[in-house]
C-alpha atoms as a PDB file:
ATOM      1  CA  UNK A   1     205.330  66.997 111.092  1.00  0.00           C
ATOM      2  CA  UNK A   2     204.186  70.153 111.702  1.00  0.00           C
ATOM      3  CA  UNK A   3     201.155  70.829 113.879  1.00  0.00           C
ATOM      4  CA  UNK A   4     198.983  73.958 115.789  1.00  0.00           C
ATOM      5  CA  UNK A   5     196.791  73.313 118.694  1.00  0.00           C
ATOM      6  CA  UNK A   6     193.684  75.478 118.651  1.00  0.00           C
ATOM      7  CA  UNK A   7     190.338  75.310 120.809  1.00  0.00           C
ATOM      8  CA  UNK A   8     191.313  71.933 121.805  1.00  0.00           C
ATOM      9  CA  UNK A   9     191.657  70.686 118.113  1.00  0.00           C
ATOM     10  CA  UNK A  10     195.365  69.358 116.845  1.00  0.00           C
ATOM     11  CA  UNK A  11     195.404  70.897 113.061  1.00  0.00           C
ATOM     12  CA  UNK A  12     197.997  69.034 111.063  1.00  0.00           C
ATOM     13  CA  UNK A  13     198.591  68.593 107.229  1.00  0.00           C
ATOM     14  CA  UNK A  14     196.244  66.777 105.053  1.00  0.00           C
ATOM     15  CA  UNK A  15     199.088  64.506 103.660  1.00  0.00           C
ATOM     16  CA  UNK A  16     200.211  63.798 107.381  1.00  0.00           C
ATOM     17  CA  UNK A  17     196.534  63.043 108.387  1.00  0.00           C
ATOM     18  CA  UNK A  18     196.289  60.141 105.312  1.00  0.00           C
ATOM     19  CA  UNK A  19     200.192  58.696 106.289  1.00  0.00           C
ATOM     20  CA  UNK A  20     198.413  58.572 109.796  1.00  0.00           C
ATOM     21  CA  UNK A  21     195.044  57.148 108.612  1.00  0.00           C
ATOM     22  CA  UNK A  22     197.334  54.652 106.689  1.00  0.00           C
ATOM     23  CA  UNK A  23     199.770  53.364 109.705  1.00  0.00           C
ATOM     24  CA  UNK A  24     196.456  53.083 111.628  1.00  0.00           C
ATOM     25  CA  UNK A  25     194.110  50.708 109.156  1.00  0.00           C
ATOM     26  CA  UNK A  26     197.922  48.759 108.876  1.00  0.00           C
ATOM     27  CA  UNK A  27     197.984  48.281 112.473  1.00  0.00           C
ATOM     28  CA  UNK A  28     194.421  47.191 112.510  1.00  0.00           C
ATOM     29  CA  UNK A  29     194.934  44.565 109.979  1.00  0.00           C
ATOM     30  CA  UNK A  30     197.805  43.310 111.733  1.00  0.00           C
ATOM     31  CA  UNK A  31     195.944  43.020 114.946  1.00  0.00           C
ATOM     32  CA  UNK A  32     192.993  41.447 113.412  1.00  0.00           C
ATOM     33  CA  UNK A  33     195.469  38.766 111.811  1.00  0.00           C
ATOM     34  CA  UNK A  34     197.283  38.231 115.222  1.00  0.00           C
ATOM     35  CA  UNK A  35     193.687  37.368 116.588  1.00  0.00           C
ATOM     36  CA  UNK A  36     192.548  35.067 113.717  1.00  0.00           C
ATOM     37  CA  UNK A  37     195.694  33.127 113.730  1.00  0.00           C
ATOM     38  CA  UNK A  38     195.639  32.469 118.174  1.00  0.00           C
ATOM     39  CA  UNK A  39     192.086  31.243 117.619  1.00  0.00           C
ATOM     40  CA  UNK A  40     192.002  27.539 118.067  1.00  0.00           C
ATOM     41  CA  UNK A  41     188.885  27.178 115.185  1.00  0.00           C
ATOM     42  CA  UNK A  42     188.578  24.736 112.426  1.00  0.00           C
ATOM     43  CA  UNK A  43     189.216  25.772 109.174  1.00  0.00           C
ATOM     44  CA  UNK A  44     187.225  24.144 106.137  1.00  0.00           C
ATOM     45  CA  UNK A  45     189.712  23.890 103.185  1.00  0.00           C
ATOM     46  CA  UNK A  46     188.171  25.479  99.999  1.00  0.00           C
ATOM     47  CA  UNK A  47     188.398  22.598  97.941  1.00  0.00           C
ATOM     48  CA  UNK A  48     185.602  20.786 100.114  1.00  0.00           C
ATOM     49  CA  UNK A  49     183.899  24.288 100.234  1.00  0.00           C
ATOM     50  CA  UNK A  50     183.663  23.340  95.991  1.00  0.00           C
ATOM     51  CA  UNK A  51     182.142  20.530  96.651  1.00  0.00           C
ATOM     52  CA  UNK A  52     179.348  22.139  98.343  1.00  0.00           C
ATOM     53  CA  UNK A  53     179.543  25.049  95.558  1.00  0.00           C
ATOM     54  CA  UNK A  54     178.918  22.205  92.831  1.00  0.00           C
ATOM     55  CA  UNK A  55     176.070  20.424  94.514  1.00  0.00           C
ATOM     56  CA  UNK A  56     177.286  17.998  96.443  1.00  0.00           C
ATOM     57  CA  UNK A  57     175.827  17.760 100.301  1.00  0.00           C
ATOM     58  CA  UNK A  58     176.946  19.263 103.027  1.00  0.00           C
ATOM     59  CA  UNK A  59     176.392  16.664 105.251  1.00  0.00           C
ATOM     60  CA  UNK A  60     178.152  14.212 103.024  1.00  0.00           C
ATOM     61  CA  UNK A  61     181.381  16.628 102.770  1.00  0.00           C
ATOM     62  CA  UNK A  62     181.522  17.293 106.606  1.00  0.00           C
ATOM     63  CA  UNK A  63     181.019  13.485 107.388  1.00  0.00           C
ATOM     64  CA  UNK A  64     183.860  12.355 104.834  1.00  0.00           C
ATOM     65  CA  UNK A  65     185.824  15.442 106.021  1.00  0.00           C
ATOM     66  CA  UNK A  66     186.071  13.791 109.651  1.00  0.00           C
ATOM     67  CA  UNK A  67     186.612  10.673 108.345  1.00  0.00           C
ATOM     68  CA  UNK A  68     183.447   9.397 109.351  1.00  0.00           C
ATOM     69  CA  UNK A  69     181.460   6.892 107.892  1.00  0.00           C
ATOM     70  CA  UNK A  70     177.672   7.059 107.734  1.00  0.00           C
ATOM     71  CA  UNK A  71     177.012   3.757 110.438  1.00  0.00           C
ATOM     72  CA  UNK A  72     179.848   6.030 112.575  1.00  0.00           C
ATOM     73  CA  UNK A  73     177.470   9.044 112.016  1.00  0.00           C
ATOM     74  CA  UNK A  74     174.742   7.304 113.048  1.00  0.00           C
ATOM     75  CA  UNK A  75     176.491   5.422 115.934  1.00  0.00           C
ATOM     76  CA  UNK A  76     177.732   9.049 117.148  1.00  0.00           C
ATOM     77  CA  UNK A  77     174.406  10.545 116.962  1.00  0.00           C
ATOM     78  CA  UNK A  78     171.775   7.960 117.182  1.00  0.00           C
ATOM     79  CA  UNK A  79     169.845   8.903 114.348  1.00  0.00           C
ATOM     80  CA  UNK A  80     169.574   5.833 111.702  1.00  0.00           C
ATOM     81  CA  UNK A  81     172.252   5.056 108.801  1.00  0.00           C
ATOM     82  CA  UNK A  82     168.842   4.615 106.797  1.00  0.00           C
ATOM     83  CA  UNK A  83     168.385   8.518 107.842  1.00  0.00           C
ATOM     84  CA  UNK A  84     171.740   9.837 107.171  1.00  0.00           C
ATOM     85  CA  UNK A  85     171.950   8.301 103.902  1.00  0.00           C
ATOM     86  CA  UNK A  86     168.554  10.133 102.942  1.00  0.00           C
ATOM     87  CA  UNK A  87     169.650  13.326 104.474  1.00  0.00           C
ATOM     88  CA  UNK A  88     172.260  13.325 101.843  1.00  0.00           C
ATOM     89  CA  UNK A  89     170.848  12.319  99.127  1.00  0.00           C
ATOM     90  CA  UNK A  90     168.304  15.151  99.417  1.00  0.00           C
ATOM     91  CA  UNK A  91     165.185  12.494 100.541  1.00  0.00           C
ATOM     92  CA  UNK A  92     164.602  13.979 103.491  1.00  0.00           C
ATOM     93  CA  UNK A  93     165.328  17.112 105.117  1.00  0.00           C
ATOM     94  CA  UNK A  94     165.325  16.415 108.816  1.00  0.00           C
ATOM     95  CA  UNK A  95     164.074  18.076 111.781  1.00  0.00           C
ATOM     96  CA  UNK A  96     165.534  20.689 113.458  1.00  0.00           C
ATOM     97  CA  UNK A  97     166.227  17.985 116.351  1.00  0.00           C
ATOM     98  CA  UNK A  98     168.195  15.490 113.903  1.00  0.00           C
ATOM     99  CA  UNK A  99     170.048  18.504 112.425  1.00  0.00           C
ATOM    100  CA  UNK A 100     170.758  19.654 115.502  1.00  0.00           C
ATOM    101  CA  UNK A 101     172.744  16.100 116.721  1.00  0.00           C
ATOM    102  CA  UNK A 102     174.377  15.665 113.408  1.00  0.00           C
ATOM    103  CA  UNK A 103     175.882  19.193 113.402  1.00  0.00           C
ATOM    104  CA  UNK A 104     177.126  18.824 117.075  1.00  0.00           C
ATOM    105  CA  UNK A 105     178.320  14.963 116.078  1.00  0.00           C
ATOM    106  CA  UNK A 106     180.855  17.262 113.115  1.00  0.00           C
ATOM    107  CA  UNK A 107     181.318  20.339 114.761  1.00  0.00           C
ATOM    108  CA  UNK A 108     179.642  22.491 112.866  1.00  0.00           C
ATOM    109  CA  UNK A 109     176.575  24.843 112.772  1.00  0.00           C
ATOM    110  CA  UNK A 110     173.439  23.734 111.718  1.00  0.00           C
ATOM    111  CA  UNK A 111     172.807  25.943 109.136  1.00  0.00           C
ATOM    112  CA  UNK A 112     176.561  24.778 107.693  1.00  0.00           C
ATOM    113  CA  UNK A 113     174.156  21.488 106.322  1.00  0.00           C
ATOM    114  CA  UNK A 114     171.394  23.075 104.957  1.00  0.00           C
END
């Protein structure tokens, strides 16, 4: 690889600067995929993620996705079965606070149910 060092600048072939560029974004992907895969986070397999995509509630496909039932819901968060059950069948929205237990009661965010 030839190269000439003038005024503080390295001056190298354009073909050599691209096979550089190149080995760089590589090594960048690779280090971005060594950090997803250490993280310890939850992945949501994509054929719940359809469920959602075809209508079906969030809260309904989190709650069934930790293999809770709605009286454990409620038991784990202390908002009503009555409540959940409304929440997802689209009766009621909830407030911000009842959003707020549910989605720390699954592990998720809150906008993840809306």
């Amino acid at each position: 690889m030839p190269y000439a060092i003038e005024n503080g600048f390295v001056k190298i072939p354009q073909k050599d600067f691209e096979a550089l560029m190149e080995r760089l974004e590589d090594a960048r992907d690779r280090q971005a995929l060594d950090d997803a895969l250490r993280k310890k986070e939850d992945y949501f397999p994509g054929h719940l993620a359809r469920r959602m995509v075809n209508g079906e509630s969030p809260l309904r496909v989190f709650r069934t996705y930790r293999g809770l039932t709605q009286q454990a819901l409620a038991d784990a968060t202390g908002v009503s079965k009555t409540t959940i059950s409304e929440l997802e069948t689209g009766r009621k929205t909830g407030s911000v606070k009842t959003l707020a237990r549910i989605a720390r009661a699954l592990n998720v965010d809150i906008d993840d149910l809306i």
